[in-house]
Each structure stands twice: as C-alpha cells, then as structure tokens.
PDB file of N, CA and C in Angstrom:
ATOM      1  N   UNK A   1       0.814  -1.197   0.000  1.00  0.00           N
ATOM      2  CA  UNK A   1       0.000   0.000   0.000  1.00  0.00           C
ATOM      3  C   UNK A   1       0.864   1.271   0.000  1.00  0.00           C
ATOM      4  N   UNK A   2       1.823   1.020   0.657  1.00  0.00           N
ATOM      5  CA  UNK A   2       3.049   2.353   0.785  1.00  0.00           C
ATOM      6  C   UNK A   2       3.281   2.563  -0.505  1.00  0.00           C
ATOM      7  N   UNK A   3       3.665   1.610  -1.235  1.00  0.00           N
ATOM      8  CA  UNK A   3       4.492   1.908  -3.222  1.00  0.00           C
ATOM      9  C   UNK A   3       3.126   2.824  -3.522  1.00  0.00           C
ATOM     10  N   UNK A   4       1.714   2.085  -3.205  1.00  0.00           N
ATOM     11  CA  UNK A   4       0.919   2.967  -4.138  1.00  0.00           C
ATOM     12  C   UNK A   4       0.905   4.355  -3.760  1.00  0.00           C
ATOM     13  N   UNK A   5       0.743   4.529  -2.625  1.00  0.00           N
ATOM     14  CA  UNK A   5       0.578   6.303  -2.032  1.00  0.00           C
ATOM     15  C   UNK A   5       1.576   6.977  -2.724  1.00  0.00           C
ATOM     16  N   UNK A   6       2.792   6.619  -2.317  1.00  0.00           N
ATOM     17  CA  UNK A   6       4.126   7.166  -2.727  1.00  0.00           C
ATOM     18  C   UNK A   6       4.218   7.501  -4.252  1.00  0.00           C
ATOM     19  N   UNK A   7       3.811   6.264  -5.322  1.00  0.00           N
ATOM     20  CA  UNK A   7       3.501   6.834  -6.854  1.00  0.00           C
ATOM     21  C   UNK A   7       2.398   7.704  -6.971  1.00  0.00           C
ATOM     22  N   UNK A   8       1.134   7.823  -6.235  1.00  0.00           N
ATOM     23  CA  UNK A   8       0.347   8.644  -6.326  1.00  0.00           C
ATOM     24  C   UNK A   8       0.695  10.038  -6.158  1.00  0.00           C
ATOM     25  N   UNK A   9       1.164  10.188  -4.900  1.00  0.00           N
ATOM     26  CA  UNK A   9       1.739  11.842  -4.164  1.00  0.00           C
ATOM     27  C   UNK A   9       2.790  11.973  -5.390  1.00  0.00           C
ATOM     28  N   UNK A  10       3.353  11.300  -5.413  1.00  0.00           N
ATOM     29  CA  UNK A  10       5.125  11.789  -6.508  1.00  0.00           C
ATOM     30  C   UNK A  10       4.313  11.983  -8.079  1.00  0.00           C
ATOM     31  N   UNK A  11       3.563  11.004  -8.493  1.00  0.00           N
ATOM     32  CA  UNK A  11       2.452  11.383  -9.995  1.00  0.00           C
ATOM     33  C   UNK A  11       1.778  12.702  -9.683  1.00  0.00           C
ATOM     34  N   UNK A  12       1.055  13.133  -8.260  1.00  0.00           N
ATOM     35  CA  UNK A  12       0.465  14.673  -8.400  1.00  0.00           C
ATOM     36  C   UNK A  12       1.531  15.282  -8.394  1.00  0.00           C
ATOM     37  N   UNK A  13       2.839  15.760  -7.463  1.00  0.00           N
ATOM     38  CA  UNK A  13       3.446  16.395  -7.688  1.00  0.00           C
ATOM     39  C   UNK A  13       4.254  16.751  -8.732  1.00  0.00           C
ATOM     40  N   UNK A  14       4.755  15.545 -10.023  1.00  0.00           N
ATOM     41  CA  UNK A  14       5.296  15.368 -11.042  1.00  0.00           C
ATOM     42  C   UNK A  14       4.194  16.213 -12.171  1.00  0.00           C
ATOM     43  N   UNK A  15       3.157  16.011 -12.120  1.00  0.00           N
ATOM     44  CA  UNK A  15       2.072  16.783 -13.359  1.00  0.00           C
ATOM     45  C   UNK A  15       2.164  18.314 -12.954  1.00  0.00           C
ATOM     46  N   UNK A  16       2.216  18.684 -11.807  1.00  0.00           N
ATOM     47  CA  UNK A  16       1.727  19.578 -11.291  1.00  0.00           C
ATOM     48  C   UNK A  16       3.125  20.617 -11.496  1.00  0.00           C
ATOM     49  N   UNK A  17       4.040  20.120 -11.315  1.00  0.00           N
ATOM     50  CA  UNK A  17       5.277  20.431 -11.658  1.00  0.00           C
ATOM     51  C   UNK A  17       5.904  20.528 -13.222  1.00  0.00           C
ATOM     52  N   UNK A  18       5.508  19.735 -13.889  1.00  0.00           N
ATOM     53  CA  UNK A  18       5.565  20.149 -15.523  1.00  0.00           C
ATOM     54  C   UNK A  18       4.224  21.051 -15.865  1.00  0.00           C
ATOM     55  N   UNK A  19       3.213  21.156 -15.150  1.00  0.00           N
ATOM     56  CA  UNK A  19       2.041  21.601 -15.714  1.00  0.00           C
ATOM     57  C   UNK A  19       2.923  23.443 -15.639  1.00  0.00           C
ATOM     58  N   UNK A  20       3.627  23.646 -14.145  1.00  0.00           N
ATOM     59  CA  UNK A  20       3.928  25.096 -13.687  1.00  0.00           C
ATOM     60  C   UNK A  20       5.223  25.568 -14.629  1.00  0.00           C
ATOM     61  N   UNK A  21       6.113  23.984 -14.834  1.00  0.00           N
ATOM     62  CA  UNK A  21       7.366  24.639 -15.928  1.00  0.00           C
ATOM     63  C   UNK A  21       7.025  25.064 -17.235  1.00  0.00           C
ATOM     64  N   UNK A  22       5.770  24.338 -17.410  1.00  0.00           N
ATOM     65  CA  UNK A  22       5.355  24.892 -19.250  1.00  0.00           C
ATOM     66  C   UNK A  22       4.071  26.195 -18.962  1.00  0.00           C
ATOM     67  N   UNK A  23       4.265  26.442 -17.959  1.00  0.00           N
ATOM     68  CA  UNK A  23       3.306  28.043 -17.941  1.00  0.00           C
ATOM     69  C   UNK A  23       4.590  28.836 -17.824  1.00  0.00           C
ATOM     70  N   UNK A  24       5.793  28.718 -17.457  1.00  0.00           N
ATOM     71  CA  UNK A  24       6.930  29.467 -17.339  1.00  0.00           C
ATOM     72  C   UNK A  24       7.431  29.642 -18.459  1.00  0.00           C
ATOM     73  N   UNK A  25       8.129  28.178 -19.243  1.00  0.00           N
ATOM     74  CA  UNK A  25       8.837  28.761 -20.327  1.00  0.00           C
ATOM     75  C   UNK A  25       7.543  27.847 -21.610  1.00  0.00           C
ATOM     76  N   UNK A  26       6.575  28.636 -22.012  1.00  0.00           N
ATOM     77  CA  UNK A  26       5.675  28.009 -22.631  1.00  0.00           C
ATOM     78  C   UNK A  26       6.044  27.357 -24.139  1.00  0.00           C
ATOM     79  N   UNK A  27       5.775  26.713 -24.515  1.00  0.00           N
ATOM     80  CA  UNK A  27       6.018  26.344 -25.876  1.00  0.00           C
ATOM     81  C   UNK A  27       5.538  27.410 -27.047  1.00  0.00           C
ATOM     82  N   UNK A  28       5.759  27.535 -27.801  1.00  0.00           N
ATOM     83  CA  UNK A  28       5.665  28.636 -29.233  1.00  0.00           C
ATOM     84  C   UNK A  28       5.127  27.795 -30.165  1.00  0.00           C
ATOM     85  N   UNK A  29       4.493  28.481 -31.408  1.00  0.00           N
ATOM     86  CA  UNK A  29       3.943  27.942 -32.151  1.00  0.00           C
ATOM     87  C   UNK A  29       4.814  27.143 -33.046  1.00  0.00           C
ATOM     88  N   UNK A  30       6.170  27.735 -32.801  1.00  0.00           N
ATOM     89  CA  UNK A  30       7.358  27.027 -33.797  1.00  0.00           C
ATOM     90  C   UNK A  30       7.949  25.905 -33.367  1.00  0.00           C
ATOM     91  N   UNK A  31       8.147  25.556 -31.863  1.00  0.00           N
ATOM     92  CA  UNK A  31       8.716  24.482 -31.685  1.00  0.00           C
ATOM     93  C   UNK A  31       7.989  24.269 -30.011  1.00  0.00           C
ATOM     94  N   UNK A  32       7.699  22.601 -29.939  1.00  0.00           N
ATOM     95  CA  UNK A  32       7.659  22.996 -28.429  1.00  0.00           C
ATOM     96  C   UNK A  32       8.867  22.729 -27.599  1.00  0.00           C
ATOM     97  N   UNK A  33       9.858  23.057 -27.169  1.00  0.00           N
ATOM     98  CA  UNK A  33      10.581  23.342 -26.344  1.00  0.00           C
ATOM     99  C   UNK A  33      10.669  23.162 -24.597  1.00  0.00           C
ATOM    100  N   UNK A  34       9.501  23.527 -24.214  1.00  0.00           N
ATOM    101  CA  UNK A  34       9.579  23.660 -22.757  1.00  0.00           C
ATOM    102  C   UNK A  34       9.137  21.961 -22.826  1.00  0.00           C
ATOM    103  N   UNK A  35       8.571  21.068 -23.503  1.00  0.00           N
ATOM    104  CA  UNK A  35       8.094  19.924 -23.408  1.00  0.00           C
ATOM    105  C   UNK A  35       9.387  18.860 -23.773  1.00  0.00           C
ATOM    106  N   UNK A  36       9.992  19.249 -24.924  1.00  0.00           N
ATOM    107  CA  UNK A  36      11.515  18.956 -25.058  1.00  0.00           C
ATOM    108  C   UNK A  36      12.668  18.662 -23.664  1.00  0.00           C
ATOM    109  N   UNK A  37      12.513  20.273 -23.387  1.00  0.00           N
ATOM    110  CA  UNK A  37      13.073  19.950 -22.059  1.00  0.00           C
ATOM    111  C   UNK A  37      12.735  19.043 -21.065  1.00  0.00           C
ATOM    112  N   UNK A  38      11.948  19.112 -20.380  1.00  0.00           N
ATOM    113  CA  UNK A  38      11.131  18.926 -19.130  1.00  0.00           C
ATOM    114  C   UNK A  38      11.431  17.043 -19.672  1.00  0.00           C
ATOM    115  N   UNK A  39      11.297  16.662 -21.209  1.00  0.00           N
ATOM    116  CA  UNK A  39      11.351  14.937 -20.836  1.00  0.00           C
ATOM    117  C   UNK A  39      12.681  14.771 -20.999  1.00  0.00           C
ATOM    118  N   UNK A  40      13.579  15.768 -21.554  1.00  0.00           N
ATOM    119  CA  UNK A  40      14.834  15.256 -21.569  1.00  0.00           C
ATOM    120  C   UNK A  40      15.848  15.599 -19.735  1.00  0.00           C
ATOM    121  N   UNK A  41      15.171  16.268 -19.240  1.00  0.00           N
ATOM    122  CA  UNK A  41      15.753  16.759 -17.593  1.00  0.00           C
ATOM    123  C   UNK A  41      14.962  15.179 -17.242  1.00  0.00           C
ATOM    124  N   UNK A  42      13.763  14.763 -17.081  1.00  0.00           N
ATOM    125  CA  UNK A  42      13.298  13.603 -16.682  1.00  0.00           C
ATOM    126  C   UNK A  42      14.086  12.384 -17.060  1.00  0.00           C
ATOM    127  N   UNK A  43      14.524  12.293 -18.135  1.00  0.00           N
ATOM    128  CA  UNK A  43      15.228  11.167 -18.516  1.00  0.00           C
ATOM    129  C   UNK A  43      16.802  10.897 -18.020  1.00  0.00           C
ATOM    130  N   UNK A  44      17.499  11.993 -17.788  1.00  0.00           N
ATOM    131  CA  UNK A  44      18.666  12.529 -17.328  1.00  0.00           C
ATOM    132  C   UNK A  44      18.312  11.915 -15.836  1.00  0.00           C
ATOM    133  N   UNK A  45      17.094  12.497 -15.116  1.00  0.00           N
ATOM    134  CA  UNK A  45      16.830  12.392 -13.750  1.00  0.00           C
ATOM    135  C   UNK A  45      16.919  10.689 -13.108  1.00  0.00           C
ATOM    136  N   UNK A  46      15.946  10.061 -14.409  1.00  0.00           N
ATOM    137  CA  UNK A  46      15.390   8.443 -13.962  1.00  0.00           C
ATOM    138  C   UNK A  46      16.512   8.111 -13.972  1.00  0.00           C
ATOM    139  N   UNK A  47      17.534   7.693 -15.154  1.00  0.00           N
ATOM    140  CA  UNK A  47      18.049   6.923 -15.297  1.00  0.00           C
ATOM    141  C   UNK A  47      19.514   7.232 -14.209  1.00  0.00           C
ATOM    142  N   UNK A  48      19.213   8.545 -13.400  1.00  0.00           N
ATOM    143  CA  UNK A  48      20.080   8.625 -12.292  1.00  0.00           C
ATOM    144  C   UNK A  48      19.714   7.893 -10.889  1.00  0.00           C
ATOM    145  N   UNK A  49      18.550   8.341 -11.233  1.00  0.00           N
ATOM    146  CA  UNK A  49      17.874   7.255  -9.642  1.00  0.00           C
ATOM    147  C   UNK A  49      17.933   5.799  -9.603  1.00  0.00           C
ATOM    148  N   UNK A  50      17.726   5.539 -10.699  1.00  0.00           N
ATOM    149  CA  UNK A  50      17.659   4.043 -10.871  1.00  0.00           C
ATOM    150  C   UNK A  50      18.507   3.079 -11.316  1.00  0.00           C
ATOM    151  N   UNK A  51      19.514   4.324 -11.592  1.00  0.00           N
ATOM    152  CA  UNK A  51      21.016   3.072 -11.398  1.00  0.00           C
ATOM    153  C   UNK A  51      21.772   3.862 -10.248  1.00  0.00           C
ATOM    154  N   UNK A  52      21.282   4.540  -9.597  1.00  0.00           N
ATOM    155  CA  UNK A  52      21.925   5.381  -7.899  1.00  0.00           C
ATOM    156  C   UNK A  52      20.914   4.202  -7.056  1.00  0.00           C
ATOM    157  N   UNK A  53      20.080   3.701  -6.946  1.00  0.00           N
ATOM    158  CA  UNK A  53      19.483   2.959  -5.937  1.00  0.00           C
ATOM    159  C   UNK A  53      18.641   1.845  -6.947  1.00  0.00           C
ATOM    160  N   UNK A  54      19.212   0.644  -6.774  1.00  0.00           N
ATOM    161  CA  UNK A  54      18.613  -0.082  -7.278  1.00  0.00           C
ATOM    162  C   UNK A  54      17.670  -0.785  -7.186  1.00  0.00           C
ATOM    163  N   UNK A  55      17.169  -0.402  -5.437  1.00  0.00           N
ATOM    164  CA  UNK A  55      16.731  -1.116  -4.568  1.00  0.00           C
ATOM    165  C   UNK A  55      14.904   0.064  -4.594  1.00  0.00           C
ATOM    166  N   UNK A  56      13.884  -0.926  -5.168  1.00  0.00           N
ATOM    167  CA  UNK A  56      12.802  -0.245  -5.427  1.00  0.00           C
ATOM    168  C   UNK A  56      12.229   0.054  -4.650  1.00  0.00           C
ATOM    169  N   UNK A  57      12.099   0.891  -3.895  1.00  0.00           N
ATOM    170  CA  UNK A  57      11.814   1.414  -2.220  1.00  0.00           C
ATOM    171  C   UNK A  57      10.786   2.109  -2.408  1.00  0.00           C
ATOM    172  N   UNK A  58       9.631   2.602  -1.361  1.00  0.00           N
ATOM    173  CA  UNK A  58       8.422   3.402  -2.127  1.00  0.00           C
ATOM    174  C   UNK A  58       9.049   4.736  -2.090  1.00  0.00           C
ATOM    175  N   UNK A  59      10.028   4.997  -1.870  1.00  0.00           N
ATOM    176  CA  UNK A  59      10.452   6.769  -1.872  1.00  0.00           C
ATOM    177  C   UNK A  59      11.030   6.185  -3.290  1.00  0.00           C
ATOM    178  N   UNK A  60      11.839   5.569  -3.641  1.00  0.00           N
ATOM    179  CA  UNK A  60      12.617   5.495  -5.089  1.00  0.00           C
ATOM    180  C   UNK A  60      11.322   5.281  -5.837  1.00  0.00           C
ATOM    181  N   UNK A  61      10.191   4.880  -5.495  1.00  0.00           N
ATOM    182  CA  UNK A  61       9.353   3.936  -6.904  1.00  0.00           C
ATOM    183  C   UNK A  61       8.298   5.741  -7.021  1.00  0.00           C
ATOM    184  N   UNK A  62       8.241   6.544  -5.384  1.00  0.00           N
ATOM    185  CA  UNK A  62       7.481   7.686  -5.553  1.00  0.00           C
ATOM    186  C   UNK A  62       8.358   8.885  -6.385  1.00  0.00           C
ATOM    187  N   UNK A  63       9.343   8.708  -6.441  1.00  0.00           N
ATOM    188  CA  UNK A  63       9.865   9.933  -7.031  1.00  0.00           C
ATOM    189  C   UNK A  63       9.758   9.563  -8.299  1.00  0.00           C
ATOM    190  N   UNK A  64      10.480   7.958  -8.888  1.00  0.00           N
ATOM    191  CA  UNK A  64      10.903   7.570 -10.226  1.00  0.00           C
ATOM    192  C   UNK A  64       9.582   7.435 -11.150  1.00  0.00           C
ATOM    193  N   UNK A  65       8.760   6.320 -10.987  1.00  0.00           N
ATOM    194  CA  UNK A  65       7.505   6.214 -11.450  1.00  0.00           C
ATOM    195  C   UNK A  65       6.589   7.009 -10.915  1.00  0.00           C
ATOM    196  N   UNK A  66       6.749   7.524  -9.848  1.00  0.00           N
ATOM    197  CA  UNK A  66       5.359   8.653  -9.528  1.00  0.00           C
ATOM    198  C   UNK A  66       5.715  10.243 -10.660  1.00  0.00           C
ATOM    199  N   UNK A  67       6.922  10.608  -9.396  1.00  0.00           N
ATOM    200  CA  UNK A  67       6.801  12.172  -9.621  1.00  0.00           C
ATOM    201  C   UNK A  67       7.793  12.182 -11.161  1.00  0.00           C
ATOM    202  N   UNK A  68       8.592  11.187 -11.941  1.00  0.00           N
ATOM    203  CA  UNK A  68       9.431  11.989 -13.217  1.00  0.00           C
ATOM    204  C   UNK A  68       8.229  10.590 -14.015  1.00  0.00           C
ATOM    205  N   UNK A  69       7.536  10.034 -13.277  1.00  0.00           N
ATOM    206  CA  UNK A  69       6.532   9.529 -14.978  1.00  0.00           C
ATOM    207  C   UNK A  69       5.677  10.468 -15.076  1.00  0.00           C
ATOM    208  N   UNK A  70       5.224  11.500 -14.151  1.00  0.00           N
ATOM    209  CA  UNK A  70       4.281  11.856 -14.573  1.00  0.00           C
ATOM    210  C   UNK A  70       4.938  13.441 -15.517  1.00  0.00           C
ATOM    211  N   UNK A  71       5.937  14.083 -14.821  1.00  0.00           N
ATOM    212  CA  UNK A  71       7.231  14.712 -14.794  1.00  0.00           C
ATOM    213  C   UNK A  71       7.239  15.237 -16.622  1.00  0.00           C
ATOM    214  N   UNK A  72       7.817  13.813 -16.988  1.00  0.00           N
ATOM    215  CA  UNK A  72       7.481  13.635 -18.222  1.00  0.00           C
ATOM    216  C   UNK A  72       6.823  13.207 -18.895  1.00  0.00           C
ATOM    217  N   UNK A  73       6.104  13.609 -20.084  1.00  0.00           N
ATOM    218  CA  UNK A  73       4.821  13.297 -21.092  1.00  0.00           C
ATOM    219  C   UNK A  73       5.084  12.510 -22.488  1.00  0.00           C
ATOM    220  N   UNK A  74       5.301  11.372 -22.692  1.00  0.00           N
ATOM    221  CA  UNK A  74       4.945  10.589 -24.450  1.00  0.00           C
ATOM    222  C   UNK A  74       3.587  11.076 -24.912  1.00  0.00           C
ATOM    223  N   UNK A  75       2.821  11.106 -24.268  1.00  0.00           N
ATOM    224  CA  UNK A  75       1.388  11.762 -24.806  1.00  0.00           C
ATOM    225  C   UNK A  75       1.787  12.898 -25.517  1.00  0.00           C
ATOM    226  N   UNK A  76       2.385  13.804 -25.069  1.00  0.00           N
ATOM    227  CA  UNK A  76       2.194  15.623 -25.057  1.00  0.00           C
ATOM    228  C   UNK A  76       3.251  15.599 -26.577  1.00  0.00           C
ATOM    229  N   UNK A  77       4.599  14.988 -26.020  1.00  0.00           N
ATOM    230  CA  UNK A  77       4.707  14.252 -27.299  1.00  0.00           C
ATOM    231  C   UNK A  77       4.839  14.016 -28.281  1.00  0.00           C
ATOM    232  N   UNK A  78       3.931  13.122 -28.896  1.00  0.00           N
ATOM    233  CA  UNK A  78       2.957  12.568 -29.694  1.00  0.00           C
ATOM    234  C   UNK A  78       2.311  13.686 -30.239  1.00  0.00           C
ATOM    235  N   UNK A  79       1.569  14.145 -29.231  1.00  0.00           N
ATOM    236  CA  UNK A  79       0.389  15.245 -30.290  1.00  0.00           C
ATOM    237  C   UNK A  79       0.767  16.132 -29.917  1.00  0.00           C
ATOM    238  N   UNK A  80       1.880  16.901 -29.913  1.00  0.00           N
ATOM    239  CA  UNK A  80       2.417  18.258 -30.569  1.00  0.00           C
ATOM    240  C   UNK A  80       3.418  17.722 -31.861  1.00  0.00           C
ATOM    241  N   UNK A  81       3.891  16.456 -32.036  1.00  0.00           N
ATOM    242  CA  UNK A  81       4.513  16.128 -32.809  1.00  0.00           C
ATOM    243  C   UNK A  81       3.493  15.953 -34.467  1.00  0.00           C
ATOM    244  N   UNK A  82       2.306  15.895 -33.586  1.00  0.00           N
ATOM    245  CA  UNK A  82       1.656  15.572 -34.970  1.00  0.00           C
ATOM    246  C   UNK A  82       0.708  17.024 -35.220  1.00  0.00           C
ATOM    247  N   UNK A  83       0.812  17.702 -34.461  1.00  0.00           N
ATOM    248  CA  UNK A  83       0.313  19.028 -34.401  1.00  0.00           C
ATOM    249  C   UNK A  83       1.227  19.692 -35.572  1.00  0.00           C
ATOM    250  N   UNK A  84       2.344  19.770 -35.711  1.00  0.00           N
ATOM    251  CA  UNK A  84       4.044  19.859 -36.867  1.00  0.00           C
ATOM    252  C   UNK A  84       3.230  19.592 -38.013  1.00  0.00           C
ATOM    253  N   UNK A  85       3.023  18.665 -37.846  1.00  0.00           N
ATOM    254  CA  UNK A  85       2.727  17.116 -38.693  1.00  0.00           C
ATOM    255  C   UNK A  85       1.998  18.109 -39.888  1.00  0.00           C
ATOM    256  N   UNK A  86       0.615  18.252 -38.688  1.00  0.00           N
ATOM    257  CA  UNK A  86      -0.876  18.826 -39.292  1.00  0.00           C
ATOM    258  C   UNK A  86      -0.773  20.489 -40.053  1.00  0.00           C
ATOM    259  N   UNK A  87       0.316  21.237 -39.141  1.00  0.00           N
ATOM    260  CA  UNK A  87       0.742  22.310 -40.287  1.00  0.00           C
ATOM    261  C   UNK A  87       1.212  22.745 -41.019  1.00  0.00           C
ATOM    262  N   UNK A  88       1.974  21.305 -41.289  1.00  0.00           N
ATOM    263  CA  UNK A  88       2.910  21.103 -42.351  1.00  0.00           C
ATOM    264  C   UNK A  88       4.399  21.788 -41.916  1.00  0.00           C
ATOM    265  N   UNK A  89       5.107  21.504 -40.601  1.00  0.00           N
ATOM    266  CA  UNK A  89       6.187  21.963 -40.283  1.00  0.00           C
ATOM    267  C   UNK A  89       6.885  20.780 -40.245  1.00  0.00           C
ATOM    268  N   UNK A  90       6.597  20.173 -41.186  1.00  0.00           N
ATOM    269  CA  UNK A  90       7.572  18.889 -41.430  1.00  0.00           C
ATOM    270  C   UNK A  90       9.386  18.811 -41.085  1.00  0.00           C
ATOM    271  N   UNK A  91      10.080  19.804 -41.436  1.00  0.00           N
ATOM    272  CA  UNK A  91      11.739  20.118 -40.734  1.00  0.00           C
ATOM    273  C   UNK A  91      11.280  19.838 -39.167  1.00  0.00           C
ATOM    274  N   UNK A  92      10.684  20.825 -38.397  1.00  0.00           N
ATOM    275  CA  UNK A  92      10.338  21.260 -36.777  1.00  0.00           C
ATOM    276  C   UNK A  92       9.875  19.639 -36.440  1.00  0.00           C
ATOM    277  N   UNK A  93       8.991  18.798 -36.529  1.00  0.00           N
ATOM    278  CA  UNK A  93       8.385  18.044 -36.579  1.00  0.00           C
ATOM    279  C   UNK A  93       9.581  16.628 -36.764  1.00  0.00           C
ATOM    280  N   UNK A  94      10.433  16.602 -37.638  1.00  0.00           N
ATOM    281  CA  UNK A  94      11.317  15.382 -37.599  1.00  0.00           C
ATOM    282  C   UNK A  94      12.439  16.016 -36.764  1.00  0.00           C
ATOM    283  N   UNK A  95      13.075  17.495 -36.267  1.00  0.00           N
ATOM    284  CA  UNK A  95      14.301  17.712 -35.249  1.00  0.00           C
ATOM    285  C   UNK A  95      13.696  17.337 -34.131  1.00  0.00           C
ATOM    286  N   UNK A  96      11.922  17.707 -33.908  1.00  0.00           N
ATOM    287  CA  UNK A  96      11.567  17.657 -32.870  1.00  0.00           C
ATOM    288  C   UNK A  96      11.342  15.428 -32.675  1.00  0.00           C
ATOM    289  N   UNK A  97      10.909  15.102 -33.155  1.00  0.00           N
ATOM    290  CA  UNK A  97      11.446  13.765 -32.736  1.00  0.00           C
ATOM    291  C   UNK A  97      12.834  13.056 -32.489  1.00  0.00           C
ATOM    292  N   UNK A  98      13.633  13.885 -33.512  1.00  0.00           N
ATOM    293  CA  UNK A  98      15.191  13.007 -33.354  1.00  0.00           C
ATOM    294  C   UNK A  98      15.637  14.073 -32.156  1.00  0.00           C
ATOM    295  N   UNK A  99      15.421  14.481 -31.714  1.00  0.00           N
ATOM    296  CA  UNK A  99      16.022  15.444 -30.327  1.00  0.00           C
ATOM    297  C   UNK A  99      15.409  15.075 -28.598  1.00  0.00           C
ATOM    298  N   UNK A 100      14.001  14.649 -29.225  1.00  0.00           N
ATOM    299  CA  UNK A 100      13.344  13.807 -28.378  1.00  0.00           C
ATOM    300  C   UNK A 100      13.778  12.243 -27.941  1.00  0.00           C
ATOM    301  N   UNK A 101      13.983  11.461 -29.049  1.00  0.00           N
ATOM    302  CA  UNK A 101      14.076  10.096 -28.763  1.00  0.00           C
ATOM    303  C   UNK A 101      15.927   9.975 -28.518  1.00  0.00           C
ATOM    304  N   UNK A 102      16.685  10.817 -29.369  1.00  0.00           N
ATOM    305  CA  UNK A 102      18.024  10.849 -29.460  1.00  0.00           C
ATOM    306  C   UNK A 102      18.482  11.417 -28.318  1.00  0.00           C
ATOM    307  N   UNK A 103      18.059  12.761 -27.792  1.00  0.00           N
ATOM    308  CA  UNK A 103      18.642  12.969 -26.790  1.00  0.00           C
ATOM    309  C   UNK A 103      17.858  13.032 -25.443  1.00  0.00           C
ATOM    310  N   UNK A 104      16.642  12.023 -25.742  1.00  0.00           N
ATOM    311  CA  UNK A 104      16.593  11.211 -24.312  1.00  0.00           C
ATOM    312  C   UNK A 104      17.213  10.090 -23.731  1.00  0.00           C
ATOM    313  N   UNK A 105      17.899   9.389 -25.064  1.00  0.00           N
ATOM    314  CA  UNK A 105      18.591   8.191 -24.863  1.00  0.00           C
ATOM    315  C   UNK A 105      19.890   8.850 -24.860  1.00  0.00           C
ATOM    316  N   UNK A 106      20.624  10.052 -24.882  1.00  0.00           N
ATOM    317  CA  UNK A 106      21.817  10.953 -24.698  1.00  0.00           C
ATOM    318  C   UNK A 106      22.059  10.782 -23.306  1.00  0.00           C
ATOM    319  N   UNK A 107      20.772  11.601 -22.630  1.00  0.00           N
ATOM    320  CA  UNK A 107      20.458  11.988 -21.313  1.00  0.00           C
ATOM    321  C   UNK A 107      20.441  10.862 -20.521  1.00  0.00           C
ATOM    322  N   UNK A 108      19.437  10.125 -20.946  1.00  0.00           N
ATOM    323  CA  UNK A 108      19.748   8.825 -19.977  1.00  0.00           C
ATOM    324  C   UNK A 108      20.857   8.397 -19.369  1.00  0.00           C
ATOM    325  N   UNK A 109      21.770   7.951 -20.978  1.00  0.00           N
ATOM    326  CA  UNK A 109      22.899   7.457 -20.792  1.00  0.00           C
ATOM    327  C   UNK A 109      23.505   8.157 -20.260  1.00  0.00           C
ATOM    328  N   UNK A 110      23.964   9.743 -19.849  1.00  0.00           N
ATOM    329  CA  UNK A 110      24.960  10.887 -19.253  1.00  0.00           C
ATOM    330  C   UNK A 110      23.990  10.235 -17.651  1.00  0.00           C
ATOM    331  N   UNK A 111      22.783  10.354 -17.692  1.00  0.00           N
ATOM    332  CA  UNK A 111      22.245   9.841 -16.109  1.00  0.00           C
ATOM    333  C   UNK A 111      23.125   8.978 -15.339  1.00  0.00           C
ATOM    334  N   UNK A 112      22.764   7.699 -16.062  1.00  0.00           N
ATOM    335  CA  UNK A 112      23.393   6.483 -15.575  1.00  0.00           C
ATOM    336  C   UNK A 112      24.759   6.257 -15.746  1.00  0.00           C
ATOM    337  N   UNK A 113      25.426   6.726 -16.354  1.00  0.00           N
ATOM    338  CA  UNK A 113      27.159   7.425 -16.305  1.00  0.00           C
ATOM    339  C   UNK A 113      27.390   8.033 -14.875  1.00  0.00           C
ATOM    340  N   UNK A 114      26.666   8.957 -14.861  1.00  0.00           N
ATOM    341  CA  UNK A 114      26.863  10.140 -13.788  1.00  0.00           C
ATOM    342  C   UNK A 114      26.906   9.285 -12.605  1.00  0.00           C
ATOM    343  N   UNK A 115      25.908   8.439 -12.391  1.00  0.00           N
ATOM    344  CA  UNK A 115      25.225   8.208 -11.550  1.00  0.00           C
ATOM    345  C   UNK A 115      26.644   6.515 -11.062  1.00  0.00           C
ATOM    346  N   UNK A 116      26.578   5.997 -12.057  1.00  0.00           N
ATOM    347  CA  UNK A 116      27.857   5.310 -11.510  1.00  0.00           C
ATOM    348  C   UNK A 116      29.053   5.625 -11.535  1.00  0.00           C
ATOM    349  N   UNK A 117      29.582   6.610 -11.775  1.00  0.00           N
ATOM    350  CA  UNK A 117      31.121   7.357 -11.239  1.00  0.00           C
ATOM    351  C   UNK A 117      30.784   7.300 -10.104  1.00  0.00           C
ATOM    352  N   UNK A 118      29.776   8.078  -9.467  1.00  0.00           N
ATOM    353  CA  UNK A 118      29.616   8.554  -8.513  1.00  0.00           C
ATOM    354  C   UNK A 118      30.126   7.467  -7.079  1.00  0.00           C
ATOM    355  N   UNK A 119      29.239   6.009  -7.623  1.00  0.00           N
ATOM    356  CA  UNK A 119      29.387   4.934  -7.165  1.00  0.00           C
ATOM    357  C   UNK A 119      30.923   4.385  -6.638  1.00  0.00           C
ATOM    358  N   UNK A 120      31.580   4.785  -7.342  1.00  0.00           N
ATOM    359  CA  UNK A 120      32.926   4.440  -7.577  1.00  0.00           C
ATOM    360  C   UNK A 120      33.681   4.527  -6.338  1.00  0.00           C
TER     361      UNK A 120
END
C-alpha cells in the first residue's frame, strides 16, 4: 500500500510540476521546447535514480515512477509532434522527434554514467 501512495503523491506532484514549468517557459507555435526539455531533464533524472538505488523502495518507486513519470509526457509528445505534422512543419516536426528520442537516450545514458562514477 506504501508503493501505491508514494507513486500517487510523486504522480500529483510530477504533473503539477511540468504543468507550472510549461506556464513558465511556454512552448511557441514554432517548436515545443519547454516539453523537449522537461522529458529530456526527466530522462537525465530516472536513469540517475535508478542506477543510484537499485533497490525499489516506495520513496525510489514515488519519485521515479510517480513524480518523473508523470514529470514527463509521451502523450504531449505525440500530439504536438503531430500538431508539426498537421501544419505542415515537417523540418520542426522530424528535429523535434530526433532530439526527443536521441537525446533522451543521450540523457539517460549521461544519467546512468553520472550516476555510476559517482558509485565508484
């Protein structure tokens, strides 16, 4: 029952927390950006926690799967990617996926790097 509370509280605080970073630095009609960010800082983040503690604890499972799944969005995504799509910003629309999938798997990997030096 603890894992569930803990993903619950860390999932409100994680939405609630990308909901306040993309009223700050909002996305533009040209690229979205603040959504860019926010999953590539998330991906950087997980793959630090989760090779820093391997051990799935409800504080590790509330921060990792609660507060950076919710943190970060594949939905949001998806349909701003096809939002590109739909106005024909076809260039914006393929940087914005290869920057997404490329340098979340960048980030990750600098995560879990980081994260085992540290170990060392």
């Amino acid at each position: 029952m603890k894992i569930f509370v803990a993903i619950g509280l860390g999932g409100c605080l994680g939405a609630i927390s990308r909901y306040y970073i993309s009223m700050l630095a909002a996305n533009t009609a040209v690229f979205p950006f603040s959504t860019l960010c926010i999953n590539l800082v998330g991906c950087f983040c997980l793959a630090f926690l989760f090779t820093t503690f391997t051990k799935r604890t409800p504080l590790v499972l509330g921060i990792g799967t609660g507060f950076l799944g919710a943190f970060t969005t594949f939905s949001t995504f998806s349909v701003e990617t096809l939002l590109l799509l739909e106005n024909s910003k076809w260039g914006q629309a393929l940087a914005y996926c290869l920057m997404s999938v490329f340098g979340g798997l960048v980030c990750a990997w600098l995560g879990a790097l980081l994260a085992r030096r540290r170990m060392q």
